[in-house]
Protein backbone atom coordinates (compact mmCIF):
# COMPACT_ATOMS: atom_id res chain seq x y z
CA UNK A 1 180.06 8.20 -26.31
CA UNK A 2 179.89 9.38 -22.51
CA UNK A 3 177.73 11.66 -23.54
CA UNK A 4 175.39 9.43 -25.00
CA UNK A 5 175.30 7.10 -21.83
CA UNK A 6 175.12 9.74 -19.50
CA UNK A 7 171.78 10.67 -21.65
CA UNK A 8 170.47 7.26 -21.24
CA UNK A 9 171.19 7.10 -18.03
CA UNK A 10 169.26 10.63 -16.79
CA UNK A 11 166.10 9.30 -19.00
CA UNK A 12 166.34 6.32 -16.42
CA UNK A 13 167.09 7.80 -13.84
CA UNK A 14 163.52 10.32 -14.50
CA UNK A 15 161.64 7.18 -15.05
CA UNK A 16 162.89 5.41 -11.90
CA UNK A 17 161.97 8.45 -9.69
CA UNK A 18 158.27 8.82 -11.37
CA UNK A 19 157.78 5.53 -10.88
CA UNK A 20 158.99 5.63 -7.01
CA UNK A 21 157.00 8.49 -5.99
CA UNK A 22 154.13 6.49 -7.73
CA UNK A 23 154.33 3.81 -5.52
CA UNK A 24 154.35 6.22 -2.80
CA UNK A 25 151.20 7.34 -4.07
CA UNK A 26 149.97 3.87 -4.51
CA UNK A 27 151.18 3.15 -0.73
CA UNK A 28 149.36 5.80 0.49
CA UNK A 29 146.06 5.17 -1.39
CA UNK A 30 145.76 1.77 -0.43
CA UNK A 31 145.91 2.57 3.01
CA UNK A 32 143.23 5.38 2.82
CA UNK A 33 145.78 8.38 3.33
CA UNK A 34 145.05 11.07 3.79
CA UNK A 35 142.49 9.74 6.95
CA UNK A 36 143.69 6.18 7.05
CA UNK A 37 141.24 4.45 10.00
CA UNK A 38 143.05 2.23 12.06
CA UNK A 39 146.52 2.29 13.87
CA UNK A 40 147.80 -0.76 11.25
CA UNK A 41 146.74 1.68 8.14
CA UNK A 42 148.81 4.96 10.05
CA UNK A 43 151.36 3.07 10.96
CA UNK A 44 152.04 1.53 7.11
CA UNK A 45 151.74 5.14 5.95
CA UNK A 46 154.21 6.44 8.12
CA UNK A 47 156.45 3.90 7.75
CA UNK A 48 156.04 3.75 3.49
CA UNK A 49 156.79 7.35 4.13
CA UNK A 50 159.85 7.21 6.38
CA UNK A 51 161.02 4.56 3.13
CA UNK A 52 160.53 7.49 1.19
CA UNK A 53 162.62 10.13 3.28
CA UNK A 54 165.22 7.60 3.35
CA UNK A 55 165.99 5.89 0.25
CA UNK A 56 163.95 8.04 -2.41
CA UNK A 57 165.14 11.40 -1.47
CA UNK A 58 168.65 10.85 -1.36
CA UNK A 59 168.53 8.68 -4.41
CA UNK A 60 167.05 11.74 -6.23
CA UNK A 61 168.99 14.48 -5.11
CA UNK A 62 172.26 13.03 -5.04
CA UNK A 63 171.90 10.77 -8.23
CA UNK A 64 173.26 13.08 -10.78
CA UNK A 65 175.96 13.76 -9.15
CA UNK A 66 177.08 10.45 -8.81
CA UNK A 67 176.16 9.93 -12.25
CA UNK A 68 178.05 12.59 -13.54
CA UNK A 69 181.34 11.15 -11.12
CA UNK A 70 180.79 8.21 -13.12
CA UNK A 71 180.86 9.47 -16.54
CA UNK A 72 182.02 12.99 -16.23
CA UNK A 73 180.30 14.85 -18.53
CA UNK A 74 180.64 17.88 -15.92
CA UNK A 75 183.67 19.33 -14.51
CA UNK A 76 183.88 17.96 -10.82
CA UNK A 77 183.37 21.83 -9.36
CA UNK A 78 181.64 22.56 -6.63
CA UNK A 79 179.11 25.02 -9.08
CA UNK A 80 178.34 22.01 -11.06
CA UNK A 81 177.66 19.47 -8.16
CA UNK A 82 175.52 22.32 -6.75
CA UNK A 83 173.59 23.07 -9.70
CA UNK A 84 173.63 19.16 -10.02
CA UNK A 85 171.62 18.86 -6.72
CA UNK A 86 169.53 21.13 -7.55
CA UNK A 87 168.37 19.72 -10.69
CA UNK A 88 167.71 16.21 -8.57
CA UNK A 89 165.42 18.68 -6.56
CA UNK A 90 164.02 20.34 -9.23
CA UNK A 91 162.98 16.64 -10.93
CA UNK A 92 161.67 14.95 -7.34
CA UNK A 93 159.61 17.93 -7.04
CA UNK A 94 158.36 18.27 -10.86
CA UNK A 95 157.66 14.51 -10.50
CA UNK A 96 155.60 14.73 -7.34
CA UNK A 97 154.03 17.61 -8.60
CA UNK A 98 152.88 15.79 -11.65
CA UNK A 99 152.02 12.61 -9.90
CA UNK A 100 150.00 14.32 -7.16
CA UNK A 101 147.90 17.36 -9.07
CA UNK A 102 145.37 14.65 -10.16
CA UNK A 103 144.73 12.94 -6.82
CA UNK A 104 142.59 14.17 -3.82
CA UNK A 105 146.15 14.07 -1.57
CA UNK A 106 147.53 16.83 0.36
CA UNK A 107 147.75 20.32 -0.43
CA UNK A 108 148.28 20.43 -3.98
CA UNK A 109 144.76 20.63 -4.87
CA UNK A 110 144.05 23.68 -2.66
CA UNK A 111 145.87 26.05 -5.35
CA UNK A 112 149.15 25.98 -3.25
């Protein structure tokens, strides 16, 4: 049954970061990034961005491994709490990836 939860609870947990680096995106689009005019328009950008550094990146990186403390589908080792982070990395930066291919922002449209 842990299992099961634990399932339901990483399908969330992928929703709830696609839909945060969304609103990032949104954020930023409203306020003209990438050459927002104005200092009110920079500053809003900077500041949806420092929200992002703050509470999104943490809350995907470290989320499995909280989730997994939990309902402890993994042994608590130090190899599966590192492979653990990595996967919140590898899922923030799928996710942004995804979310950010089809827009005009930042570098991933230059084939990088």
């Amino acid at each position: 049954m842990q299992i099961v939860i634990f399932t339901i609870g990483v399908a969330i947990y992928v929703v709830a970061v696609n839909l945060l680096v969304k609103g990032q995106e949104a954020v930023n689009l409203r306020f003209g990034w990438p050459k927002p005019k104005g200092f009110i328009n920079n500053a809003a950008c900077y500041f949806s961005f420092a929200i992002f550094v703050f509470l999104v990146l943490p809350f995907a990186f470290f989320f499995p491994i909280w989730l997994n403390a939990l309902l402890p589908v993994l042994q608590p080792t130090q190899t599966n709490r590192a492979i653990l982070i990595l996967i919140g990395g590898f899922v923030l930066s799928a996710t942004m990836w995804l979310n950010y291919k089809k827009t005009k922002q930042g570098s991933f449209n230059n084939g990088l």
